[in-house]
N, C-alpha and C. Protein backbone atom coordinates (compact mmCIF):
# COMPACT_ATOMS: atom_id res chain seq x y z
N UNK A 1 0.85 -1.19 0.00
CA UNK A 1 0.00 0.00 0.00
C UNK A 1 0.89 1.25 0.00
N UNK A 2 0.88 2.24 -1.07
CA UNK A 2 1.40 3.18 -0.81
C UNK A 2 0.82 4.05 0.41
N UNK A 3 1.87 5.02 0.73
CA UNK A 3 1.99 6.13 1.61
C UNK A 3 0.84 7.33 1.62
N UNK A 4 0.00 7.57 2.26
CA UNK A 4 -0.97 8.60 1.84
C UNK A 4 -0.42 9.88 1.94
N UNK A 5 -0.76 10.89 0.50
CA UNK A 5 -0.34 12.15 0.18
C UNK A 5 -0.60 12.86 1.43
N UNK A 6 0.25 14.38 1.42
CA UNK A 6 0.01 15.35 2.30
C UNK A 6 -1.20 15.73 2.64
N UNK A 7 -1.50 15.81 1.03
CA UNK A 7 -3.48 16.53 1.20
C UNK A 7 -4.33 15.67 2.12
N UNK A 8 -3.87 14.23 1.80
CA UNK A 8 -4.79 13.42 2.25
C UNK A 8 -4.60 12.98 3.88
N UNK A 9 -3.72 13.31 4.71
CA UNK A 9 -3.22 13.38 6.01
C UNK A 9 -4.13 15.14 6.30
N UNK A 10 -3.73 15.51 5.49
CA UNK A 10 -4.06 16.96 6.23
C UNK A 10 -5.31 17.07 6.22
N UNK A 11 -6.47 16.14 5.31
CA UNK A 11 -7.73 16.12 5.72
C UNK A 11 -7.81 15.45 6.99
N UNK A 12 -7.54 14.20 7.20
CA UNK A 12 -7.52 13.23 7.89
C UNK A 12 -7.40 14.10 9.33
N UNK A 13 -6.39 15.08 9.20
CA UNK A 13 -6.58 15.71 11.10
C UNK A 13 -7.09 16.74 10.87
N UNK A 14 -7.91 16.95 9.77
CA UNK A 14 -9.06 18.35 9.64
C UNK A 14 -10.18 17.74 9.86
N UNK A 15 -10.41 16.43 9.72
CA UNK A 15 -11.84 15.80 10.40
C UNK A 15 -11.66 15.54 11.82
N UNK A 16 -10.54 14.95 12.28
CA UNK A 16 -10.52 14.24 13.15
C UNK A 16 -10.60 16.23 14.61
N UNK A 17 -9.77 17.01 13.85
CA UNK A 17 -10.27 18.19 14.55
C UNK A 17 -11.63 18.64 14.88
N UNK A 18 -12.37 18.56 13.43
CA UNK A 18 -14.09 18.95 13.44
C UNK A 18 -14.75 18.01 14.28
N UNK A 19 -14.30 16.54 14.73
CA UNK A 19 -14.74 15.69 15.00
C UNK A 19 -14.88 16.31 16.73
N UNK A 20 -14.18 16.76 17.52
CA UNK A 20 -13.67 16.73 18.93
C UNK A 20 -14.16 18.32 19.46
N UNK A 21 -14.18 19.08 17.97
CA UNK A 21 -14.73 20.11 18.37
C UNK A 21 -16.39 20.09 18.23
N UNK A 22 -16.65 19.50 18.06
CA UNK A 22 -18.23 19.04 18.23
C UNK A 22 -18.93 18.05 18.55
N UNK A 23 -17.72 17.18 19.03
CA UNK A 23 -18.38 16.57 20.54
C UNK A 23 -17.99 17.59 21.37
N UNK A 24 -16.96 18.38 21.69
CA UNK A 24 -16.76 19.02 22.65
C UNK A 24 -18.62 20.42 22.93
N UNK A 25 -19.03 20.77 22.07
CA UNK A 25 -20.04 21.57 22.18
C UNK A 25 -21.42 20.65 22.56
N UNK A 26 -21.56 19.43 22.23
CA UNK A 26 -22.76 18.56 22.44
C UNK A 26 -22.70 18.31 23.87
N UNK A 27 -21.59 17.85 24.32
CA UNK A 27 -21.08 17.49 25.61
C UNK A 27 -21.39 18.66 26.57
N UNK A 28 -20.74 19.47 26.38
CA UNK A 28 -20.78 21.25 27.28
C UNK A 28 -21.96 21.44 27.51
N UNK A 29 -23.22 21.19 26.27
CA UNK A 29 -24.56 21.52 26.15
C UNK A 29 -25.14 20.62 26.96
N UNK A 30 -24.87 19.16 27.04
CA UNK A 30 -25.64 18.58 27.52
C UNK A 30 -25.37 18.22 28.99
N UNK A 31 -23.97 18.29 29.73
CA UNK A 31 -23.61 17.93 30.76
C UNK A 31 -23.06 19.46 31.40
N UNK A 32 -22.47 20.24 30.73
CA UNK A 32 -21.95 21.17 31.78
C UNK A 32 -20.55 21.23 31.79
N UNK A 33 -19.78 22.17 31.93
CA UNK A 33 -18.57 22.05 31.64
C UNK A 33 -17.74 21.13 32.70
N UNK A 34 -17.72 21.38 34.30
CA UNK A 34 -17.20 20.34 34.74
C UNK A 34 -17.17 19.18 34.60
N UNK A 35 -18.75 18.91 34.74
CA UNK A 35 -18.81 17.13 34.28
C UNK A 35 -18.41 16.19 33.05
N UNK A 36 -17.72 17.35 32.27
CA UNK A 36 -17.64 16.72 30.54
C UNK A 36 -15.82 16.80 30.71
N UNK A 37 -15.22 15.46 30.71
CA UNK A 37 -14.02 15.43 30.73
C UNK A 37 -13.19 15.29 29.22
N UNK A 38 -11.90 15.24 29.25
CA UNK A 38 -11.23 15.32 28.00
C UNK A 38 -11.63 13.97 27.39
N UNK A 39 -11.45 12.49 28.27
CA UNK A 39 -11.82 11.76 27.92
C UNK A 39 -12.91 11.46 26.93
N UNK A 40 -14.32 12.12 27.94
CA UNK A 40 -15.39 12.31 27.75
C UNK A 40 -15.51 12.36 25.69
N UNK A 41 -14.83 13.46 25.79
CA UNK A 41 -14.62 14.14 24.80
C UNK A 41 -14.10 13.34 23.26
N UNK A 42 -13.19 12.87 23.69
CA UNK A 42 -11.98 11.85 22.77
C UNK A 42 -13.05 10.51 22.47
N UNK A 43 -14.06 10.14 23.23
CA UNK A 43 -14.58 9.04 23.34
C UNK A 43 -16.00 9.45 22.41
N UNK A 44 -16.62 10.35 22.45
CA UNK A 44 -17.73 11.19 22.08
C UNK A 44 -16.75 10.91 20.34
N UNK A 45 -15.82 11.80 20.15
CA UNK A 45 -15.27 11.56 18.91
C UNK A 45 -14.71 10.62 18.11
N UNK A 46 -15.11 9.23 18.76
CA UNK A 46 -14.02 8.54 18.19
C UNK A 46 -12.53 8.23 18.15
N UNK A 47 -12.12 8.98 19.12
CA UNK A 47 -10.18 9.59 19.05
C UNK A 47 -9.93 9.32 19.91
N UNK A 48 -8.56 8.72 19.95
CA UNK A 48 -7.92 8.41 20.70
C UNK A 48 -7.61 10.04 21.89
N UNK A 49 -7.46 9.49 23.17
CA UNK A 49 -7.19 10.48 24.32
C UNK A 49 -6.07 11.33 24.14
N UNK A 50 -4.63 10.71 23.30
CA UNK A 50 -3.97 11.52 23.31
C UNK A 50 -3.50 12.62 22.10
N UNK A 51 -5.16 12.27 21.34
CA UNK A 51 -5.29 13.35 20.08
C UNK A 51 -5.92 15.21 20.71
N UNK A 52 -6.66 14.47 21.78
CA UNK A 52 -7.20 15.70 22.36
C UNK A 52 -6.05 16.79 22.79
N UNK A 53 -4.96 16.23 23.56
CA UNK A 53 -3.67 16.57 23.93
C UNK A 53 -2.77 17.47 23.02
N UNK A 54 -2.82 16.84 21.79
CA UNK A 54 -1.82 16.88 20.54
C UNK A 54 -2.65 18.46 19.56
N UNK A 55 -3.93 18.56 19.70
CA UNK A 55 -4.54 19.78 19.11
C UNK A 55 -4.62 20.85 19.82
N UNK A 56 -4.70 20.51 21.39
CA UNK A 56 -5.38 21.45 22.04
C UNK A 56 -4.57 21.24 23.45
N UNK A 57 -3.98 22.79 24.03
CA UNK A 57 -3.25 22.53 25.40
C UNK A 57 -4.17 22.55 26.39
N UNK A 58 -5.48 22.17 26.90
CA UNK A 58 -6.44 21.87 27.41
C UNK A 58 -7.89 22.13 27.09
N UNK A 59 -8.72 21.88 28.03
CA UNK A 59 -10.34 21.63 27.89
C UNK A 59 -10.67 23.44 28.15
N UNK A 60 -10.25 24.22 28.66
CA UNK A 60 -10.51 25.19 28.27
C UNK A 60 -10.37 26.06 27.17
N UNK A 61 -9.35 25.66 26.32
CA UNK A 61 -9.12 26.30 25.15
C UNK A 61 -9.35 25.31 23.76
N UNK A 62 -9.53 24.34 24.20
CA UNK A 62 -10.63 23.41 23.47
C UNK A 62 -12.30 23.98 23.70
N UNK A 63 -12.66 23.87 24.43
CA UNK A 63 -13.46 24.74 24.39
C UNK A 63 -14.40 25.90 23.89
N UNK A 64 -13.32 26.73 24.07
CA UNK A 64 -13.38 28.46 23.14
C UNK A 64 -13.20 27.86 21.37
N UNK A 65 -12.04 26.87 21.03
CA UNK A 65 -12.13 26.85 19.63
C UNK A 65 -13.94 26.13 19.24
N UNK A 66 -14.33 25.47 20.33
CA UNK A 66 -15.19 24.72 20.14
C UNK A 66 -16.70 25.96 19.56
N UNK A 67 -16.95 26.75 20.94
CA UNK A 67 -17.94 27.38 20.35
C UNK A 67 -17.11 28.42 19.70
N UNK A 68 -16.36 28.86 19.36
CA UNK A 68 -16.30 29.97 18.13
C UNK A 68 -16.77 28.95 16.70
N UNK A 69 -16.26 28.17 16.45
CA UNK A 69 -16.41 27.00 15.25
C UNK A 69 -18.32 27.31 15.52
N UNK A 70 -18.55 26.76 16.35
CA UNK A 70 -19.98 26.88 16.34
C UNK A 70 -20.48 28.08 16.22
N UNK A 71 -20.02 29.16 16.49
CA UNK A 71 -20.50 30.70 16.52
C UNK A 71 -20.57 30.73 14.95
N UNK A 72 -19.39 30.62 13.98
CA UNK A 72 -18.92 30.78 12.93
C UNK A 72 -19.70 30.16 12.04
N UNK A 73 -20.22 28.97 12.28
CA UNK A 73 -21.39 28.65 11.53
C UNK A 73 -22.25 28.53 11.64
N UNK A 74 -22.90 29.07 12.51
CA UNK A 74 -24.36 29.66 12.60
C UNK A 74 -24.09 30.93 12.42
N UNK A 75 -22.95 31.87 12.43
CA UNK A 75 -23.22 33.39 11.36
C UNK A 75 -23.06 32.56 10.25
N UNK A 76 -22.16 31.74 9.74
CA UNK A 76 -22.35 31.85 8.23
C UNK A 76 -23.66 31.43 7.98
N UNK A 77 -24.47 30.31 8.53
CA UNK A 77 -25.49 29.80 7.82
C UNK A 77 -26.66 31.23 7.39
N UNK A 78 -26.72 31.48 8.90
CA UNK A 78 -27.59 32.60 8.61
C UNK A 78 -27.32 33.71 7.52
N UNK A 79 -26.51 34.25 7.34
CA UNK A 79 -25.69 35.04 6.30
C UNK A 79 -26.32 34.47 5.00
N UNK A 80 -26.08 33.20 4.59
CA UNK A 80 -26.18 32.53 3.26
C UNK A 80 -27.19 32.13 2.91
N UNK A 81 -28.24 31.96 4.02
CA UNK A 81 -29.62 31.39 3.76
C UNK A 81 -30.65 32.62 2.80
N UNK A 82 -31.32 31.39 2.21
CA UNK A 82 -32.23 32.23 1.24
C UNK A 82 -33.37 32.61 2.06
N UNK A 83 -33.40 34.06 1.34
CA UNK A 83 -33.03 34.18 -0.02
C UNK A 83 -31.66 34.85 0.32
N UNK A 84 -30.69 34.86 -0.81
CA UNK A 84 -28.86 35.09 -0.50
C UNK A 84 -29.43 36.58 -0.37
N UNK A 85 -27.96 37.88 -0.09
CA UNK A 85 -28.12 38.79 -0.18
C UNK A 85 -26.69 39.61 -0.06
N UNK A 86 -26.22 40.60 -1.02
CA UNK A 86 -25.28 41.50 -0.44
C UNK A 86 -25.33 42.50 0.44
N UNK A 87 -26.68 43.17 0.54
CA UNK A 87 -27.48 44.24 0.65
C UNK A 87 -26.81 44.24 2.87
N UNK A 88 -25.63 44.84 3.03
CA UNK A 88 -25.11 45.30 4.57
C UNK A 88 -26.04 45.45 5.45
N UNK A 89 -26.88 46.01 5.25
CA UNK A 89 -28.09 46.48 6.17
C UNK A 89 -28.45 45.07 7.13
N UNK A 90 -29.26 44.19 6.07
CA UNK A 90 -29.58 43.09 6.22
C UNK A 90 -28.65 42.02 6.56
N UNK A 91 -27.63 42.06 5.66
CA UNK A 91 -26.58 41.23 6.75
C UNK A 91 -25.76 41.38 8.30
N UNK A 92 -25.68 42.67 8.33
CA UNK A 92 -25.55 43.26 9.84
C UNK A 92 -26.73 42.53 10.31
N UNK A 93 -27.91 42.57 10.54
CA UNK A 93 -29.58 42.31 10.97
C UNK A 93 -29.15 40.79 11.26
N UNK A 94 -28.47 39.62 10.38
CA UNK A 94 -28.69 38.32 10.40
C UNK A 94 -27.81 38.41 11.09
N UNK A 95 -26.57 38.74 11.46
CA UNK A 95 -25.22 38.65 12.30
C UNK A 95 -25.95 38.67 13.40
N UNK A 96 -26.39 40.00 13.71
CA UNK A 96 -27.35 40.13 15.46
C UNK A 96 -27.83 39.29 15.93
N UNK A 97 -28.72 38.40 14.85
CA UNK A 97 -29.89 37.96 14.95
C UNK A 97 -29.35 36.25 15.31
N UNK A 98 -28.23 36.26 14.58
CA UNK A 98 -27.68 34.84 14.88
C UNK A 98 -26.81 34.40 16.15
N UNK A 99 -26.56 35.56 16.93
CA UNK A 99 -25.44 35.16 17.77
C UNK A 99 -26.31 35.34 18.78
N UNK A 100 -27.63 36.59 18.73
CA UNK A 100 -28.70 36.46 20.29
C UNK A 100 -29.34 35.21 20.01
N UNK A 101 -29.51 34.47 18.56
CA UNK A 101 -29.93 33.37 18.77
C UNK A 101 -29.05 32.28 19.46
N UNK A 102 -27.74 32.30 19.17
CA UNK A 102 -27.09 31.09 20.41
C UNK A 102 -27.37 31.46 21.93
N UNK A 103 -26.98 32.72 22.33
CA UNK A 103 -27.69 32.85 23.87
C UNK A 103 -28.84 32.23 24.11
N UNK A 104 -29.94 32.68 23.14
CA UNK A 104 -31.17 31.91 23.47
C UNK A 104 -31.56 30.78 23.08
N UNK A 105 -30.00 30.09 22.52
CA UNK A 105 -30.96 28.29 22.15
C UNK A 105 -29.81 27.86 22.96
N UNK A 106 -28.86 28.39 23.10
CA UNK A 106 -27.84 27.06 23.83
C UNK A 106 -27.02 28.12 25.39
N UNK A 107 -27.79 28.30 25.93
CA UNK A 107 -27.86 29.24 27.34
C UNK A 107 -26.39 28.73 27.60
N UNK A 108 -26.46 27.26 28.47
CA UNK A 108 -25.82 26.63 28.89
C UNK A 108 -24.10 26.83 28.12
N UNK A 109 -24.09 26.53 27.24
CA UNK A 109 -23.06 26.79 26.68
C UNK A 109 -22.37 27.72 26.53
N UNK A 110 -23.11 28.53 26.47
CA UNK A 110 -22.79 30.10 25.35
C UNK A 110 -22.50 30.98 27.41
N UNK A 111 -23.05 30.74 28.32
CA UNK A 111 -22.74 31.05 29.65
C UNK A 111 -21.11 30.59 30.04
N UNK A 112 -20.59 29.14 29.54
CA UNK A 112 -19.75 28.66 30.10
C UNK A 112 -18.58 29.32 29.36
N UNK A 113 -19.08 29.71 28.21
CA UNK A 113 -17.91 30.05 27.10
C UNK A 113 -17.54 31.49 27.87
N UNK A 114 -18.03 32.35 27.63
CA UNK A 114 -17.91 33.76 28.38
C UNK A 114 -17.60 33.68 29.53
N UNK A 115 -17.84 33.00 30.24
CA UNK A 115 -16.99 32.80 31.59
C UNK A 115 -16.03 32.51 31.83
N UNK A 116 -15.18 31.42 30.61
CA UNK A 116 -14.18 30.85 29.87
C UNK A 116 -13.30 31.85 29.76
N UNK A 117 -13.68 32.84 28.93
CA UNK A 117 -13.26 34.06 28.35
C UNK A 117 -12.49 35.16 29.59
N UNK A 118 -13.20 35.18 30.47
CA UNK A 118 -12.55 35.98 31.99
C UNK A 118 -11.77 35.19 32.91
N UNK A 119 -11.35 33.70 32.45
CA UNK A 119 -10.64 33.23 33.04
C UNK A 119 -8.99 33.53 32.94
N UNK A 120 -7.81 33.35 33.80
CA UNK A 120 -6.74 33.76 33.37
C UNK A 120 -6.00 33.76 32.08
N UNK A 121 -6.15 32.36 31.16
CA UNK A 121 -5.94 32.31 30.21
C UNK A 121 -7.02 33.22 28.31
N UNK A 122 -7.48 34.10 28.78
CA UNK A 122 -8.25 34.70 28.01
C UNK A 122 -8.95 34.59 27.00
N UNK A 123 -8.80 34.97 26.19
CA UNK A 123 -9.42 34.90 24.61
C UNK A 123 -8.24 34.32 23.50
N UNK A 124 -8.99 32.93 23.35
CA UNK A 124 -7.94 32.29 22.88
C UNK A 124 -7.96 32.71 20.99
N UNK A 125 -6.76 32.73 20.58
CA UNK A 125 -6.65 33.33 19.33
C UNK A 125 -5.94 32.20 17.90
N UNK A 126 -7.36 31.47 18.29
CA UNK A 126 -7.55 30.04 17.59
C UNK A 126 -7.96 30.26 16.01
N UNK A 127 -7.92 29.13 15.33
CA UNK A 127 -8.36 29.17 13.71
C UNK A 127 -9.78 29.48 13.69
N UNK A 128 -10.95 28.74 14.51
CA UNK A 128 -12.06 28.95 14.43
C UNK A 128 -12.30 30.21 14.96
N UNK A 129 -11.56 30.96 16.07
CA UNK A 129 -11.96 32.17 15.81
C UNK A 129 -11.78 33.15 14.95
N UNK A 130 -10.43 33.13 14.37
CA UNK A 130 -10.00 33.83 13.17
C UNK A 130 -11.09 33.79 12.23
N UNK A 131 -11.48 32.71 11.82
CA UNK A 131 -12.54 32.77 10.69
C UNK A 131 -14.09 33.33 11.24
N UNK A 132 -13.78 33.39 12.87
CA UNK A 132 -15.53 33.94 12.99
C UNK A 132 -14.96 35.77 12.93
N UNK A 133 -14.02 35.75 12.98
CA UNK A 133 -13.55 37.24 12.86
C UNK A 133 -13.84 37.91 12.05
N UNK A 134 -12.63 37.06 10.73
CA UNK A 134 -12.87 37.44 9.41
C UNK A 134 -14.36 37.52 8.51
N UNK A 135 -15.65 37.04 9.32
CA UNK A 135 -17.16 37.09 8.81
C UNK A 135 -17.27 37.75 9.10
N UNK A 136 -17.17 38.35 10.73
CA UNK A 136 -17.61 39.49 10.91
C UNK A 136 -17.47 41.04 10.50
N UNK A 137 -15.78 40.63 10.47
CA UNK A 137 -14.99 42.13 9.75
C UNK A 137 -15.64 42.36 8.41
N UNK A 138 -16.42 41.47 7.35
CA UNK A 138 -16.65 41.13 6.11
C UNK A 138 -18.12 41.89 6.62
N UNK A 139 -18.65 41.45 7.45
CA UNK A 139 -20.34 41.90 7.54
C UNK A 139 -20.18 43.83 7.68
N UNK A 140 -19.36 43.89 8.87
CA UNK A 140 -19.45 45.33 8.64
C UNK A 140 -18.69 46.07 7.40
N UNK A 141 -17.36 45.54 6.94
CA UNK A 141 -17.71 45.87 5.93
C UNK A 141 -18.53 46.30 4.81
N UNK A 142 -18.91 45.08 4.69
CA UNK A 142 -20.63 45.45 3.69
C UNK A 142 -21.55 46.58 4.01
N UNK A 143 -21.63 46.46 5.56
CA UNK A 143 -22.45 47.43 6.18
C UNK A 143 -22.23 48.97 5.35
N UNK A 144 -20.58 49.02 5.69
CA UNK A 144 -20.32 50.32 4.86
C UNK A 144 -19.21 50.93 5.71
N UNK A 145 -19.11 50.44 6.90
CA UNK A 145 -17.86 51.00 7.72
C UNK A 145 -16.58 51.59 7.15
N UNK A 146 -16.35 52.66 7.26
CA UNK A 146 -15.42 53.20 6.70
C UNK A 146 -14.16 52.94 7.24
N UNK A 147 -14.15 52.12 8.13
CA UNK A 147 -12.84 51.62 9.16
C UNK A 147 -13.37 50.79 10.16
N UNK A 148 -13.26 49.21 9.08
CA UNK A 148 -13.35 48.09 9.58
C UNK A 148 -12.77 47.33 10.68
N UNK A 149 -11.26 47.80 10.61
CA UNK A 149 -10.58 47.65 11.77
C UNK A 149 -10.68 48.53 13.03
N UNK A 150 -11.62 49.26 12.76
CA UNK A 150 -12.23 49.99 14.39
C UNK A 150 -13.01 49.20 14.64
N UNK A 151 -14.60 49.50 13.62
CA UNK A 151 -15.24 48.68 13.75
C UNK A 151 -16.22 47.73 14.35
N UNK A 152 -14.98 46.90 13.48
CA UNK A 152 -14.90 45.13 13.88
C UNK A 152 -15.20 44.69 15.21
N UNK A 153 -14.34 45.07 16.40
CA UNK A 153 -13.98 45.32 17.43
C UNK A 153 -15.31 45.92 18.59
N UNK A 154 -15.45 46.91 17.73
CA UNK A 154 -16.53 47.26 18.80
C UNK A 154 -17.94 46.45 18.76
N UNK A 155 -18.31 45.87 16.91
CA UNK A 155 -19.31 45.49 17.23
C UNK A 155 -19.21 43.61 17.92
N UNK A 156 -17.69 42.87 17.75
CA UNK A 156 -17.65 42.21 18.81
C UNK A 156 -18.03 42.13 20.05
N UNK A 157 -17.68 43.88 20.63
CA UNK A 157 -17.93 43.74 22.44
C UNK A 157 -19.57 43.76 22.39
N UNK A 158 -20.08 43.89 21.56
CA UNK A 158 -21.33 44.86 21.50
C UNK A 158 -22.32 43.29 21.83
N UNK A 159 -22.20 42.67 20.57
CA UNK A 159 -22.44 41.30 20.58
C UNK A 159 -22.33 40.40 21.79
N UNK A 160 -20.59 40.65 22.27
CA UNK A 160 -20.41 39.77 23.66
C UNK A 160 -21.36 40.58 24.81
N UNK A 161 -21.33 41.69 24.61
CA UNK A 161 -21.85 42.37 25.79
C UNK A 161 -23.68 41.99 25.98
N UNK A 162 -23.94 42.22 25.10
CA UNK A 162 -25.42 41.56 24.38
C UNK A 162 -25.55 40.05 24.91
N UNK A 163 -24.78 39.24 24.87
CA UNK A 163 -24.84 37.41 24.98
C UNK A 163 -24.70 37.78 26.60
N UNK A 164 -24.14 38.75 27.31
CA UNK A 164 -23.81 38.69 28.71
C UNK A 164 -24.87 39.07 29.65
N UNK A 165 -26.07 40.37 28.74
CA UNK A 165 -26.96 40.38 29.30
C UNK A 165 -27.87 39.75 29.02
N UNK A 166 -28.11 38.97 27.94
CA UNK A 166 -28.65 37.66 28.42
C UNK A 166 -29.18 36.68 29.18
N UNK A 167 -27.79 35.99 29.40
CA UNK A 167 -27.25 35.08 30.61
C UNK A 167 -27.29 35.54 31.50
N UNK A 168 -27.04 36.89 31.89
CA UNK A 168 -26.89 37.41 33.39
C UNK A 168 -27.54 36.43 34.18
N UNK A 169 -27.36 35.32 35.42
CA UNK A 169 -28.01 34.82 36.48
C UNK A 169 -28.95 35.78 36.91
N UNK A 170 -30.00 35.99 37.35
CA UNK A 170 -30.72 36.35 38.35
C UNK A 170 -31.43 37.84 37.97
N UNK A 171 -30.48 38.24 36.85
CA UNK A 171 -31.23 39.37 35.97
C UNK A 171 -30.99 39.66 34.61
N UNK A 172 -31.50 38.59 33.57
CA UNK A 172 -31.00 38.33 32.38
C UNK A 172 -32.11 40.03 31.72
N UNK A 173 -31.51 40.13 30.63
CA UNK A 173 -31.95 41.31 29.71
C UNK A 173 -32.94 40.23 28.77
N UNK A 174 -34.31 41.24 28.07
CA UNK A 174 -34.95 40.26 27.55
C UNK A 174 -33.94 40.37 25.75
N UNK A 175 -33.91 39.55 24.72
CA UNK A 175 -33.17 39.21 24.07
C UNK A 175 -33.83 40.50 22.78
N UNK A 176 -35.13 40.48 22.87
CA UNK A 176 -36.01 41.55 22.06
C UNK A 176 -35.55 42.94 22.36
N UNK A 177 -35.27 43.03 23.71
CA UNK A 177 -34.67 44.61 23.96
C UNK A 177 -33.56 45.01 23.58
N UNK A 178 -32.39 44.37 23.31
CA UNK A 178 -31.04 43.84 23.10
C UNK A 178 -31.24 44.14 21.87
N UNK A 179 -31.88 43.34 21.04
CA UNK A 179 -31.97 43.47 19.43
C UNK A 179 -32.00 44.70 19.54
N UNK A 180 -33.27 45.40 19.93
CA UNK A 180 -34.04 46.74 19.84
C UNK A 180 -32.57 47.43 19.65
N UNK A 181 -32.17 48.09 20.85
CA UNK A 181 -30.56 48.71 21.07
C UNK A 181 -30.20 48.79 19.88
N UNK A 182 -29.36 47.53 20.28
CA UNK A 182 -28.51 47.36 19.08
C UNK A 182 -28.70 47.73 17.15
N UNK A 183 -29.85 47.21 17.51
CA UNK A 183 -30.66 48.03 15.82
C UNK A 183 -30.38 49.38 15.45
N UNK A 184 -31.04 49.62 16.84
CA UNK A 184 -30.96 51.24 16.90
C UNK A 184 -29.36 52.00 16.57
N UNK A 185 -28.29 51.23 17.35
CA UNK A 185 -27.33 51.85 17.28
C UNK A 185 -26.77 51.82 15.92
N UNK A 186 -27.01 50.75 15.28
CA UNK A 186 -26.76 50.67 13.68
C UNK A 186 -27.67 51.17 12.57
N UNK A 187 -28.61 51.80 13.04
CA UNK A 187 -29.99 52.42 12.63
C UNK A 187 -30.39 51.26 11.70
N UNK A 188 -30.59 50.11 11.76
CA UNK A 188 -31.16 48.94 11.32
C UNK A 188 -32.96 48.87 11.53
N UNK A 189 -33.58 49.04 10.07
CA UNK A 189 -34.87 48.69 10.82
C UNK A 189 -35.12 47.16 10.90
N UNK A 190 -36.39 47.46 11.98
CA UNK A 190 -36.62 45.90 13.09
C UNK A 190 -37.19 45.07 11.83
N UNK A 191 -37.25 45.55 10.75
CA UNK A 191 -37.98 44.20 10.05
C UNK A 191 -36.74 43.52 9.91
N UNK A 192 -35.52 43.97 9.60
CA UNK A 192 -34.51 43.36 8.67
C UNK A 192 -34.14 41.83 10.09
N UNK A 193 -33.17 40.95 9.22
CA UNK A 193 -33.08 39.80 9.41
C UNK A 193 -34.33 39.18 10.11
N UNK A 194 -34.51 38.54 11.24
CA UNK A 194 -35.29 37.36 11.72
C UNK A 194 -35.98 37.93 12.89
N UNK A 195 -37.08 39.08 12.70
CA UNK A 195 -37.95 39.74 14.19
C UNK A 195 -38.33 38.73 14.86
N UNK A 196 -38.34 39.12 16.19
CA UNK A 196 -38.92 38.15 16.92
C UNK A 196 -40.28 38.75 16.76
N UNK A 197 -40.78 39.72 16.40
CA UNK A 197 -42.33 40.05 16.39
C UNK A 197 -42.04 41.34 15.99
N UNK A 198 -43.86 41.30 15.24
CA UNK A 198 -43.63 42.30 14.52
C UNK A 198 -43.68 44.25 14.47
N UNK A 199 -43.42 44.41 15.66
CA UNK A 199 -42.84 45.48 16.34
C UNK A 199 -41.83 45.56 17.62
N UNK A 200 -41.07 46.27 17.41
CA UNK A 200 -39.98 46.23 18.30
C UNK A 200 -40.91 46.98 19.75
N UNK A 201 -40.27 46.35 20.45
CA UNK A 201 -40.63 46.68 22.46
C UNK A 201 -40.10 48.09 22.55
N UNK A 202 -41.32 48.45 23.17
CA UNK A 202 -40.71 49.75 24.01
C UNK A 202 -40.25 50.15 24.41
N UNK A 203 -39.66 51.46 24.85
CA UNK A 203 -38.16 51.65 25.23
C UNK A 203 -38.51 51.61 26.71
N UNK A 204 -37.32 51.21 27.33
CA UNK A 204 -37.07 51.31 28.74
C UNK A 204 -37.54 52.51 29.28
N UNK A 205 -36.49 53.60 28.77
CA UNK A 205 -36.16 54.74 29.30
C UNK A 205 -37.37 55.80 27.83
N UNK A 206 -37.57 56.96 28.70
CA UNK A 206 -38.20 57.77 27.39
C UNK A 206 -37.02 58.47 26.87
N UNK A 207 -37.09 58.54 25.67
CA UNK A 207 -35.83 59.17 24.99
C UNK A 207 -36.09 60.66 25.27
């Protein structure tokens, strides 16, 4: 039997990566981050224990690559779904619309990740996040930002800050008001991407 080509090795630990990073998010979702061990993990994927080791210098930064990968494609899906569109407005709208949707479908997770994030080891500056970067820098772009590399950045915190009031324990923000904001601050009207209904909530405060 011959030797298998480069390409064909370099798929081989591009699955076996996709493979661990999504047991690693099923696992988180369904058990919780303590209770979901590396093992756990390696076993969920098929892989041997000391592949988990060999990609990733632990379960916390396994982790973060885990839901950014997942962040990254649920913006892209949403982004691409029909009907397609170039039109910034509206793709800013699906970006929003897709990432308050992980707060509100996968709580559990999307809580552990951000908490992840304020731990000593920080914001890990992984492949899957690079590419949820590079969508995003691309969305405002489109938008029209005249300086993407400002930006970019802010509407990250804006987003994280958004997923945080959320989650907040004991006094979460409702996810409709959040949109609202945020719309506002991009002067986005509430029809664009995915309303939760068909007028936006009232303001808190009177302007």
């Amino acid at each position: 039997m011959s030797p298998r080509s480069a390409s064909v090795n370099e798929e081989l630990r591009r699955r076996s990566r996709e493979r661990l990073l999504q047991a690693t998010v099923e696992l988180v979702a369904e058990r919780g981050y303590e209770a979901t061990t590396l093992g756990d993990i390696a076993d969920r994927a098929g892989a041997a224990r000391g592949l988990v080791s060999y990609y990733f210098p632990g379960k916390r930064q396994l982790l973060q690559s885990a839901v950014h990968r997942l962040m990254h494609l649920t913006l892209e899906a949403a982004l691409e779904r029909e009907p397609r569109t170039d039109d910034g407005r509206e793709r800013l709208a699906r970006a929003i619309d897709a990432i308050l949707g992980l707060a509100r479908d996968q709580p559990l997770l999307m809580r552990t990740h951000m908490a992840g994030i304020l731990q000593a080891e920080g914001f890990v500056q992984c492949p899957e996040q690079q590419r949820l970067a590079a969508l995003l820098r691309d969305t405002v772009t489109r938008y029209g930002s005249a300086d993407p590399d400002a930006d970019y950045p802010l509407l990250r915190a804006l987003l994280m800050g958004a997923v945080v009031a959320v989650l907040l324990p004991g006094a979460p923000m409702p996810a409709a008001r959040l949109r609202a904001e945020l719309f506002q601050r991009y002067a986005l009207d509430w029809t664009l991407g995915t309303p939760p209904s068909a007028t936006p909530p009232e303001a808190t405060f009177p302007s």
